[in-house]
C-alpha atoms as a PDB file:
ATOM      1  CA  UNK A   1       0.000   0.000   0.000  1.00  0.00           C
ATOM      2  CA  UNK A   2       2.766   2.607   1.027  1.00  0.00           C
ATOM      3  CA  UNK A   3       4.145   1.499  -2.743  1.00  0.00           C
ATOM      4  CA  UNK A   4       1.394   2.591  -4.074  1.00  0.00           C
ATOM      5  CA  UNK A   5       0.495   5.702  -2.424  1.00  0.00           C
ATOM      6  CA  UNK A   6       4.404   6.896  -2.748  1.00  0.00           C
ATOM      7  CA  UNK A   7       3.770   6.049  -6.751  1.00  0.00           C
ATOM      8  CA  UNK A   8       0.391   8.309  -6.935  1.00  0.00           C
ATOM      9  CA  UNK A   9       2.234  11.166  -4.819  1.00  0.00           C
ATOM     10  CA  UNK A  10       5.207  11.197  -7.117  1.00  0.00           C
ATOM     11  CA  UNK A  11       2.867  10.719 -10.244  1.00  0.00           C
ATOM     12  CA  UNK A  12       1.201  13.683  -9.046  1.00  0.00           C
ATOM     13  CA  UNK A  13       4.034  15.237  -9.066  1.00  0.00           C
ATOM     14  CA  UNK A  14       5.390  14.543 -12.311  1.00  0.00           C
ATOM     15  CA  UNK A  15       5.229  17.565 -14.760  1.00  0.00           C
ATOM     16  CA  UNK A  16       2.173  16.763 -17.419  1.00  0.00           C
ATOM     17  CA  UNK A  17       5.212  16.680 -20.083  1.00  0.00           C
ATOM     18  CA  UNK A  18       6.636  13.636 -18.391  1.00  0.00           C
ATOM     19  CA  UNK A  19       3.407  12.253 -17.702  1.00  0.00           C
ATOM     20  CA  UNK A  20       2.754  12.708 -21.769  1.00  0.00           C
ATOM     21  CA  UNK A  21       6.182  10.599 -22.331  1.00  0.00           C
ATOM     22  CA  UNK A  22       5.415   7.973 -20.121  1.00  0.00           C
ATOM     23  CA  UNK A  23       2.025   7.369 -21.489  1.00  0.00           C
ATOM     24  CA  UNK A  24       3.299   7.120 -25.391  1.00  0.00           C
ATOM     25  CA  UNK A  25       6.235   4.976 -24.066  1.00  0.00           C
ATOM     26  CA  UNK A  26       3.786   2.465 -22.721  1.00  0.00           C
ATOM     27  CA  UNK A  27       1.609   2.791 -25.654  1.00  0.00           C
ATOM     28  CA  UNK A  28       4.295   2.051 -28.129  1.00  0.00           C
ATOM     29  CA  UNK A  29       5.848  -1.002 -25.303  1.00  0.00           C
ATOM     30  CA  UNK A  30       2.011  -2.410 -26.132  1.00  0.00           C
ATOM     31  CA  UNK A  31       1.633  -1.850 -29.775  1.00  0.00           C
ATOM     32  CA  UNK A  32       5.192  -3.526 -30.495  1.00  0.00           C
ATOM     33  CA  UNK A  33       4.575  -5.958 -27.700  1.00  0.00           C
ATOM     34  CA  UNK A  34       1.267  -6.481 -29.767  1.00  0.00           C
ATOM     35  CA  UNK A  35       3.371  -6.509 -33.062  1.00  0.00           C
ATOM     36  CA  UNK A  36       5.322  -9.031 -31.473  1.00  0.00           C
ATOM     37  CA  UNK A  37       2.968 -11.571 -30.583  1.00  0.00           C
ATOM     38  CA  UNK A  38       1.042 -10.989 -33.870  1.00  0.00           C
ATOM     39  CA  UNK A  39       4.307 -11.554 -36.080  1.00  0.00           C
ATOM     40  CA  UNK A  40       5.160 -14.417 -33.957  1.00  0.00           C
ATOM     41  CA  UNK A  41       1.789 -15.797 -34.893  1.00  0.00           C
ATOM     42  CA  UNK A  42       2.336 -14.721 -38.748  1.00  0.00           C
ATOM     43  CA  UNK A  43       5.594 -16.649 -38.526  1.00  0.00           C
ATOM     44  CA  UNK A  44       3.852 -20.035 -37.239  1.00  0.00           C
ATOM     45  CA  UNK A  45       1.628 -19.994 -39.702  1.00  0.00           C
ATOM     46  CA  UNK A  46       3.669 -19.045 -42.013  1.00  0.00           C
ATOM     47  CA  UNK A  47       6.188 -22.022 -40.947  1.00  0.00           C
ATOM     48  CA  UNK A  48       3.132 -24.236 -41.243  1.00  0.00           C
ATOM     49  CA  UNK A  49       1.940 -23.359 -44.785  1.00  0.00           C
ATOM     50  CA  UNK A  50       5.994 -23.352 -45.901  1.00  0.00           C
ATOM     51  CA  UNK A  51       5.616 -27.050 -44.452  1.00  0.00           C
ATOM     52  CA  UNK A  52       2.839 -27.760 -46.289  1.00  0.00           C
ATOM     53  CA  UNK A  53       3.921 -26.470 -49.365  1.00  0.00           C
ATOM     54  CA  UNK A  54       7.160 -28.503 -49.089  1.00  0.00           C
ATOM     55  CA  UNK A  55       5.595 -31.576 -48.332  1.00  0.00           C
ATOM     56  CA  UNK A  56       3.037 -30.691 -51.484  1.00  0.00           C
ATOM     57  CA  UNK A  57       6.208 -30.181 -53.523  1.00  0.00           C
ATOM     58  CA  UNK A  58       7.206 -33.400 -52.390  1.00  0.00           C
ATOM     59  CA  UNK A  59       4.484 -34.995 -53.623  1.00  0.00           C
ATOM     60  CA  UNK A  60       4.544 -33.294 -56.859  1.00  0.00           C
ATOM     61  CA  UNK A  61       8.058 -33.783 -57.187  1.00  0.00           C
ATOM     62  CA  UNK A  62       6.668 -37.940 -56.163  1.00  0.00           C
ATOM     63  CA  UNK A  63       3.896 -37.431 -59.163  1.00  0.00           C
ATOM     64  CA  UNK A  64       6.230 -36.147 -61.497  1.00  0.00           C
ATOM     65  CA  UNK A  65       8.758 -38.993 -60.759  1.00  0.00           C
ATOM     66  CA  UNK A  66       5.738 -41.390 -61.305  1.00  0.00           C
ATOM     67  CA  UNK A  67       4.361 -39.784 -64.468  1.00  0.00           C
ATOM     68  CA  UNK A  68       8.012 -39.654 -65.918  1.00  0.00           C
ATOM     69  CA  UNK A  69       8.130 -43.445 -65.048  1.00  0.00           C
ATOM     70  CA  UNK A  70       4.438 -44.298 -66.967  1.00  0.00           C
ATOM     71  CA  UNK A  71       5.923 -42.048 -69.219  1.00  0.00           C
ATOM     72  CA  UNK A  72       8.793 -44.010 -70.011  1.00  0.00           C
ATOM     73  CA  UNK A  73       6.457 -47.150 -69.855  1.00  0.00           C
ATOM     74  CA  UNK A  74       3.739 -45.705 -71.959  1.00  0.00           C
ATOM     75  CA  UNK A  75       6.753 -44.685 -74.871  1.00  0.00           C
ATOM     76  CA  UNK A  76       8.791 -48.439 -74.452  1.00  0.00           C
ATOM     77  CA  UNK A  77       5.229 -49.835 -75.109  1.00  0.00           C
ATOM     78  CA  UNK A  78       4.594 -47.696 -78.423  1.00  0.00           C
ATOM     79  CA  UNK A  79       8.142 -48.923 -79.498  1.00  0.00           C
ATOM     80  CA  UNK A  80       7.234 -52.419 -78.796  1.00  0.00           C
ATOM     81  CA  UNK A  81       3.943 -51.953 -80.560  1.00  0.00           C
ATOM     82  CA  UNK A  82       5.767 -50.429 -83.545  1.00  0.00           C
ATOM     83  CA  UNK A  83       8.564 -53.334 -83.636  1.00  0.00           C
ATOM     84  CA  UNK A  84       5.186 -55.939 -84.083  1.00  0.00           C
ATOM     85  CA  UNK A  85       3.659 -53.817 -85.948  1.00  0.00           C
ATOM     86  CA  UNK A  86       6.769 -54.006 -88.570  1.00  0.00           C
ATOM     87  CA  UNK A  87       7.259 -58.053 -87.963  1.00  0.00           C
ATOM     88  CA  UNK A  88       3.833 -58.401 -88.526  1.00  0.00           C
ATOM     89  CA  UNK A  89       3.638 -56.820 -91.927  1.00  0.00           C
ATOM     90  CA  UNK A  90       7.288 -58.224 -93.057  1.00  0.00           C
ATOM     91  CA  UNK A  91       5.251 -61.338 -91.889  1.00  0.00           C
ATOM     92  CA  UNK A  92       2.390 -60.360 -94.341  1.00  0.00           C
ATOM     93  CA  UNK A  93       4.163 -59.500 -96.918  1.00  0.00           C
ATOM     94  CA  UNK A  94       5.923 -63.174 -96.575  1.00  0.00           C
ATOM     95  CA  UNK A  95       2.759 -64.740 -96.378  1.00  0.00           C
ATOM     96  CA  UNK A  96       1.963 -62.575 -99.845  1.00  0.00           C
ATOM     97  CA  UNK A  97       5.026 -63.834-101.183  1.00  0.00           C
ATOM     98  CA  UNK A  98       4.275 -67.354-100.342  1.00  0.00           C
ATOM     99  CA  UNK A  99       1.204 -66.641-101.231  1.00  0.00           C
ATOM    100  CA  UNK A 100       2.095 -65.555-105.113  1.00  0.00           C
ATOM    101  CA  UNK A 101       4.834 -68.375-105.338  1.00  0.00           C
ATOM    102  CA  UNK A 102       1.820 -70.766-104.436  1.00  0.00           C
ATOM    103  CA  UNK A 103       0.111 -69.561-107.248  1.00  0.00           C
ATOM    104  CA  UNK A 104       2.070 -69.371-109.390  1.00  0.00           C
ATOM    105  CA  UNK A 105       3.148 -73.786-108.678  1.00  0.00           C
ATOM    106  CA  UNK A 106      -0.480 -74.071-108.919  1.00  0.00           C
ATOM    107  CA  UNK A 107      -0.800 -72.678-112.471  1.00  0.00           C
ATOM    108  CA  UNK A 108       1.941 -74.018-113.653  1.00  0.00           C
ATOM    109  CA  UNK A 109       1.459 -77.386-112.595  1.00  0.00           C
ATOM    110  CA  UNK A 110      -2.245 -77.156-114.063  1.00  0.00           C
ATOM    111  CA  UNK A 111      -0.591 -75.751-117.422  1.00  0.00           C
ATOM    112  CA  UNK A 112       1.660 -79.143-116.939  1.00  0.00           C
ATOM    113  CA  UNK A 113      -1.166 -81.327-116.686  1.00  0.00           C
ATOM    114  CA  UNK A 114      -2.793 -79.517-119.165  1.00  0.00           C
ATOM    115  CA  UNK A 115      -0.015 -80.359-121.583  1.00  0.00           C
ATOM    116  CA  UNK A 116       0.476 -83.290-120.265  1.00  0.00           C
ATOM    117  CA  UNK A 117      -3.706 -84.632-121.102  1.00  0.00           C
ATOM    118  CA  UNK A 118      -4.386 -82.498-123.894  1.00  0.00           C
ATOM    119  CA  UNK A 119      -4.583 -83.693-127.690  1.00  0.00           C
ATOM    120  CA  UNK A 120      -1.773 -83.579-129.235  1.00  0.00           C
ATOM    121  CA  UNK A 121      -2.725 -84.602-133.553  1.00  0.00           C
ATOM    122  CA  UNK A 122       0.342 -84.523-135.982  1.00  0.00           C
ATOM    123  CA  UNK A 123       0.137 -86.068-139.672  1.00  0.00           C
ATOM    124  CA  UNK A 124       1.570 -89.955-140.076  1.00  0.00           C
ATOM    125  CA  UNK A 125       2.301 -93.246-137.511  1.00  0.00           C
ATOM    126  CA  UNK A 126       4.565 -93.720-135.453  1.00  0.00           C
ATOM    127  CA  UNK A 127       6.461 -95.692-137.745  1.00  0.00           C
ATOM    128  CA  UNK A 128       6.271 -92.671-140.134  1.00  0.00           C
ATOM    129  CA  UNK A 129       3.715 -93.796-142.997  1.00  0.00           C
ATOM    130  CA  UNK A 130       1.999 -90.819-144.022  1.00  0.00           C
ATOM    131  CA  UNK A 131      -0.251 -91.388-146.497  1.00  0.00           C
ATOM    132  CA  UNK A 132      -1.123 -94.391-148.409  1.00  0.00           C
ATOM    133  CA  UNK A 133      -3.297 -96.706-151.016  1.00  0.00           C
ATOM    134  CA  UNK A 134      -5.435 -98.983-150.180  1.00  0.00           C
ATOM    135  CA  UNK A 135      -7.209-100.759-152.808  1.00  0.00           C
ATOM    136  CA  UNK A 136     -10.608-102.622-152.379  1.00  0.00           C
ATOM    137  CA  UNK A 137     -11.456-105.457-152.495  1.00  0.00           C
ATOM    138  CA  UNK A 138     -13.318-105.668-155.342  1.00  0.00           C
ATOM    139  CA  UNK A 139     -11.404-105.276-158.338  1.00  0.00           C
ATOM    140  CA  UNK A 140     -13.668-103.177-160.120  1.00  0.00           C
ATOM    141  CA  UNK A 141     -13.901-100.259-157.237  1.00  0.00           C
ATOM    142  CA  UNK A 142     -11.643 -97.530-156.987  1.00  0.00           C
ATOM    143  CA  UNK A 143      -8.903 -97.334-154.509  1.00  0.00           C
ATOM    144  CA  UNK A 144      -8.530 -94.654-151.428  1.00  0.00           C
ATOM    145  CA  UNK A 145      -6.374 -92.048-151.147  1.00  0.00           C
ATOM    146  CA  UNK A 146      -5.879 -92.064-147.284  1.00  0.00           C
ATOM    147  CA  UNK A 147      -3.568 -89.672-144.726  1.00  0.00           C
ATOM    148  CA  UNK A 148      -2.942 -90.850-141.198  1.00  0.00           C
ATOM    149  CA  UNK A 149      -3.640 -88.796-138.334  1.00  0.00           C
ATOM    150  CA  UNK A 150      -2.127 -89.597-134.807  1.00  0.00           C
ATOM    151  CA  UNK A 151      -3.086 -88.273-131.383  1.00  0.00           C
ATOM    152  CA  UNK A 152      -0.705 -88.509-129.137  1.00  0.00           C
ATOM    153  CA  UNK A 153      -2.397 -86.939-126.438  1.00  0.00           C
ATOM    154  CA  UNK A 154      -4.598 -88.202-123.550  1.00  0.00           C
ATOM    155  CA  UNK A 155      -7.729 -87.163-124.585  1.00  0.00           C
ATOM    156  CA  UNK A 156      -9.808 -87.090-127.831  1.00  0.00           C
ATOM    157  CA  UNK A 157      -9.672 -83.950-130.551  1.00  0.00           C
ATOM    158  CA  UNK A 158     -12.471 -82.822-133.207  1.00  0.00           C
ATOM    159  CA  UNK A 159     -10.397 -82.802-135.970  1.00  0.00           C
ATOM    160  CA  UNK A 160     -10.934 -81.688-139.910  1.00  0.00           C
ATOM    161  CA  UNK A 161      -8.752 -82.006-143.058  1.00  0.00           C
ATOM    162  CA  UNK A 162      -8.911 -81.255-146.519  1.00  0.00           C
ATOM    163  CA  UNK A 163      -6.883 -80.391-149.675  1.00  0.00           C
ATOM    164  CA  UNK A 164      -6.619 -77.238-151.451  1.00  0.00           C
ATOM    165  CA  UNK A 165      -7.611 -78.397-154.208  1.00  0.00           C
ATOM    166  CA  UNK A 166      -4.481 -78.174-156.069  1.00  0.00           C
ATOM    167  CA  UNK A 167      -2.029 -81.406-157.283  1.00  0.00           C
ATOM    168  CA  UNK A 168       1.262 -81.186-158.619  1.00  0.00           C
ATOM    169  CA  UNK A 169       2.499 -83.899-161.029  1.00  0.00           C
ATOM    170  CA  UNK A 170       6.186 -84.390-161.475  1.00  0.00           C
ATOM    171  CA  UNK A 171       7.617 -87.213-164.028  1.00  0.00           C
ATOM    172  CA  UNK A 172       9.535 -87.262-167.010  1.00  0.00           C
ATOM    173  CA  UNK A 173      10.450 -83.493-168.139  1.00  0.00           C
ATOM    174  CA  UNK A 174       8.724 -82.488-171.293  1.00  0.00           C
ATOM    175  CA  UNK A 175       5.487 -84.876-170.352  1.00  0.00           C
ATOM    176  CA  UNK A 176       2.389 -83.860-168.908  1.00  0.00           C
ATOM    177  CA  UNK A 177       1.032 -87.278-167.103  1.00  0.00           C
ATOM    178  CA  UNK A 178      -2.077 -87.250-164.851  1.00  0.00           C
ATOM    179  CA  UNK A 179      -1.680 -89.451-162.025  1.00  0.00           C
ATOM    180  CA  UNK A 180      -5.697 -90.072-162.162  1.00  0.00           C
ATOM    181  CA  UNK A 181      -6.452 -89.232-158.595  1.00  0.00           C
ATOM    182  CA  UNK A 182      -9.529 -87.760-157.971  1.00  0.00           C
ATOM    183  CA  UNK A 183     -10.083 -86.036-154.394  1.00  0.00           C
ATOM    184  CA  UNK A 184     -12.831 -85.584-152.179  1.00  0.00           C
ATOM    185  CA  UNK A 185     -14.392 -83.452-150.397  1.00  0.00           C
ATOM    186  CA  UNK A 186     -14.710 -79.907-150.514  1.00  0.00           C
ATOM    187  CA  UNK A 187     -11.284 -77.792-150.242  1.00  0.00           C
ATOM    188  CA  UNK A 188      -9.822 -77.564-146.618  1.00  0.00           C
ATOM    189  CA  UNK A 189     -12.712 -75.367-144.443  1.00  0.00           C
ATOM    190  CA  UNK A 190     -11.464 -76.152-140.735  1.00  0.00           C
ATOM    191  CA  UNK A 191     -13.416 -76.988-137.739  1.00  0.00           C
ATOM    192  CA  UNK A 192     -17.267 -77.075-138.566  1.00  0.00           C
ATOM    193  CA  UNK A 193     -18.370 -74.150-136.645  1.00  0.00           C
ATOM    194  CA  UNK A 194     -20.267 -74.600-133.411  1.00  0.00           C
ATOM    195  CA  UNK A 195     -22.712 -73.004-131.530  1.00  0.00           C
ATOM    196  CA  UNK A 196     -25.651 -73.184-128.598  1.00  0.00           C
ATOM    197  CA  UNK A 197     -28.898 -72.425-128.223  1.00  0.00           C
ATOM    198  CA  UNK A 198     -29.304 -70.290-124.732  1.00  0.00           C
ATOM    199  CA  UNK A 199     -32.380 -71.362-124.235  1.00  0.00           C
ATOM    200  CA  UNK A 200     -32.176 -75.206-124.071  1.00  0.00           C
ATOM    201  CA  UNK A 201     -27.951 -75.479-123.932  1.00  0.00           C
ATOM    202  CA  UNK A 202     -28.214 -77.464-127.077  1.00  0.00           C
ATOM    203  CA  UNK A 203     -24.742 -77.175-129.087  1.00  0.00           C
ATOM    204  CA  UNK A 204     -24.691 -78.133-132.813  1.00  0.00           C
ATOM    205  CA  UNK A 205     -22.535 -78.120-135.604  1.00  0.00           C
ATOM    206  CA  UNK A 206     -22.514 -76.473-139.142  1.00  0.00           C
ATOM    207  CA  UNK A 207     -20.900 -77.371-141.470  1.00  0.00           C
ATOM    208  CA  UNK A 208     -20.628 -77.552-145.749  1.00  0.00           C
ATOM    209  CA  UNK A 209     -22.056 -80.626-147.123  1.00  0.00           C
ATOM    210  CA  UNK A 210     -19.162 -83.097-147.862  1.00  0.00           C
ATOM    211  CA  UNK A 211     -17.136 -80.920-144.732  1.00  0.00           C
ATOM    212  CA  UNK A 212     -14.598 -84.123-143.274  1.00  0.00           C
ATOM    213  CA  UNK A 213     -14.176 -83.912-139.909  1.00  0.00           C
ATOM    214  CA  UNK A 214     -14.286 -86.857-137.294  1.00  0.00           C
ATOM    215  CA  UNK A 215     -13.195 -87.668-133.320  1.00  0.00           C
ATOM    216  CA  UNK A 216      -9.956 -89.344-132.551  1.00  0.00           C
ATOM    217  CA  UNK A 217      -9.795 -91.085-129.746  1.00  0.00           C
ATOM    218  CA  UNK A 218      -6.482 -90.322-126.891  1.00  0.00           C
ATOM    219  CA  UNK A 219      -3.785 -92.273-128.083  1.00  0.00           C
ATOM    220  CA  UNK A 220      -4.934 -93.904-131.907  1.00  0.00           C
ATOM    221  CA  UNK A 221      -4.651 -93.026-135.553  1.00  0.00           C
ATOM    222  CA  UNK A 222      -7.449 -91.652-137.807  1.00  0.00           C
ATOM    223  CA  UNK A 223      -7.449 -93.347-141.657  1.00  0.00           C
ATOM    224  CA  UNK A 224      -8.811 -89.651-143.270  1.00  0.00           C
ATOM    225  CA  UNK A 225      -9.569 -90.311-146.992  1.00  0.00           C
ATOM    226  CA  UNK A 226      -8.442 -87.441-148.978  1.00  0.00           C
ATOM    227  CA  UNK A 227      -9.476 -89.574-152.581  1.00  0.00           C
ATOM    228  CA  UNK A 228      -9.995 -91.931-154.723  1.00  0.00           C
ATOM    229  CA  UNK A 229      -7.844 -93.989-158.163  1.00  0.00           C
ATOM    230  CA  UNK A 230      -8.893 -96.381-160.836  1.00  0.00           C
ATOM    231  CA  UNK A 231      -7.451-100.127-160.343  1.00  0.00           C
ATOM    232  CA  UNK A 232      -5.728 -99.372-163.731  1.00  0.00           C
ATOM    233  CA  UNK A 233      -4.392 -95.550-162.481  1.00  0.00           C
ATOM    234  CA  UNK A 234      -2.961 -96.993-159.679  1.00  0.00           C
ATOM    235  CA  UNK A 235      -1.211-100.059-161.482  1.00  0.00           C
ATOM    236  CA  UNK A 236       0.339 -97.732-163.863  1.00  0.00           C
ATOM    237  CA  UNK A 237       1.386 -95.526-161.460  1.00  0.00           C
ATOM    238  CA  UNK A 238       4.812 -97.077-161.035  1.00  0.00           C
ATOM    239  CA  UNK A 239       5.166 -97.414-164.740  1.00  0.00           C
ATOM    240  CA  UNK A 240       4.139 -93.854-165.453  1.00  0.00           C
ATOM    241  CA  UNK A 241       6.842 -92.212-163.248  1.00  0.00           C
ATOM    242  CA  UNK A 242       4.957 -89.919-161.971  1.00  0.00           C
ATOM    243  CA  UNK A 243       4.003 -88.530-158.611  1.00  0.00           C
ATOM    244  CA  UNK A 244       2.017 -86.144-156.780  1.00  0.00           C
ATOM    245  CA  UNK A 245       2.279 -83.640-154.398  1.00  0.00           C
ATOM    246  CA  UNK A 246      -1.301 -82.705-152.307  1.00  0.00           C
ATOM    247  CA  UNK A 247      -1.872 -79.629-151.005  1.00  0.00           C
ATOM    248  CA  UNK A 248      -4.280 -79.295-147.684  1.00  0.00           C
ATOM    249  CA  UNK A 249      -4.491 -78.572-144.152  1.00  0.00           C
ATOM    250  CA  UNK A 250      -5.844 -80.489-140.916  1.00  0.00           C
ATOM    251  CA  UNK A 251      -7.593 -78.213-138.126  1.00  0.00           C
ATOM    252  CA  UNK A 252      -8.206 -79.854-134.226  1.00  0.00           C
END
């Protein structure tokens, strides 16, 4: 109490000037004491959010890391993709390969068995007789003119023959012999032509009247006749000296 009283008698005492300083001196001790304590708060919370935001940068820095890994991944994926997608079409393109040379064995094996069945008609036997005689057996008939036609092949061919219609006789110079052979037939025409009706798939033929044409068989020979000679032409024949050459033409 005495403390007190000596402190209000020497207040009262104080000139107002003093008393004026010692007033704003405490009020600036509380506003930096108040400063203080505020800024001390500021700096927790600042502390706290700079915490925060480290250990959020952290994190980032953690996502980034992990996004750079799926990244990496995601791009050593695409490259793998890419390397099957490239095997896979050198693989194709193989296969295409194979493919063609396939194809192409195929057709040429068919072309080889094509060869290899088909008809195959040349002029003569095999033991090379061309054409020949052959008289009948009656005396009094005339004798054929025949050509031999021989299919080697596997399978039968249309054929059809014919001469031009021309003969050449060659004997003794300065003599103009007839052999006597008389040919039949029309002059060489080819295959009778063919064709089929659409509504019933009927196919005929049309030919010329006295057209030769005829099937041989895979394998045989055809006797075409090509004409016909007296008995007496064809006995002289060998005393005559003369011979003949036939002009014509065989279609199959």
């Amino acid at each position: 109490m005495e403390y007190i009283t000596r402190l209000k008698i020497a207040w009262a005492k104080t000139h107002i000037v003093n008393k004026l300083t010692f007033l704003l001196t405490l009020v600036i001790a509380g506003a930096n004491l108040t400063y203080v304590i505020y800024a001390r708060k500021q700096f927790i919370t600042m502390s706290g959010q700079l915490g925060q935001m480290q250990a959020a940068s952290g994190q980032t820095d953690k996502l980034i890391c992990l996004y750079q890994q799926q990244l990496a991944q995601l791009t050593k994926q695409a490259a793998d993709t890419h390397e099957l997608a490239t095997q896979a079409g050198k693989q194709a393109d193989r296969a295409l390969l194979q493919a063609d040379a396939t194809n192409r064995i195929a057709k040429l094996t068919q072309d080889t068995l094509t060869v290899s069945q088909r008809s195959y008609v040349t002029i003569g036997t095999k033991d090379g007789v061309v054409a020949k005689f052959i008289p009948s057996q009656d005396l009094k008939q005339s004798a054929e003119l025949v050509v031999y036609f021989q299919n080697s092949g596997h399978v039968p061919a249309k054929i059809a023959w014919g001469t031009s219609g021309l003969a050449f006789v060659a004997g003794i110079p300065g003599t103009n012999q007839s052999s006597g052979i008389k040919y039949s037939g029309p002059p060489f025409l080819g295959i009778p032509a063919r064709t089929r009706d659409k509504k019933t798939g009927t196919i005929a033929e049309h030919g010329v009247p006295g057209q030769q044409s005829a099937v041989i068989a895979g394998d045989s020979i055809l006797v075409a006749p090509i004409g016909e000679i007296s008995p007496q032409d064809l006995a002289d024949l060998p005393t005559k000296n003369v011979s003949t050459l036939v002009m014509g033409g065989y279609q199959y």
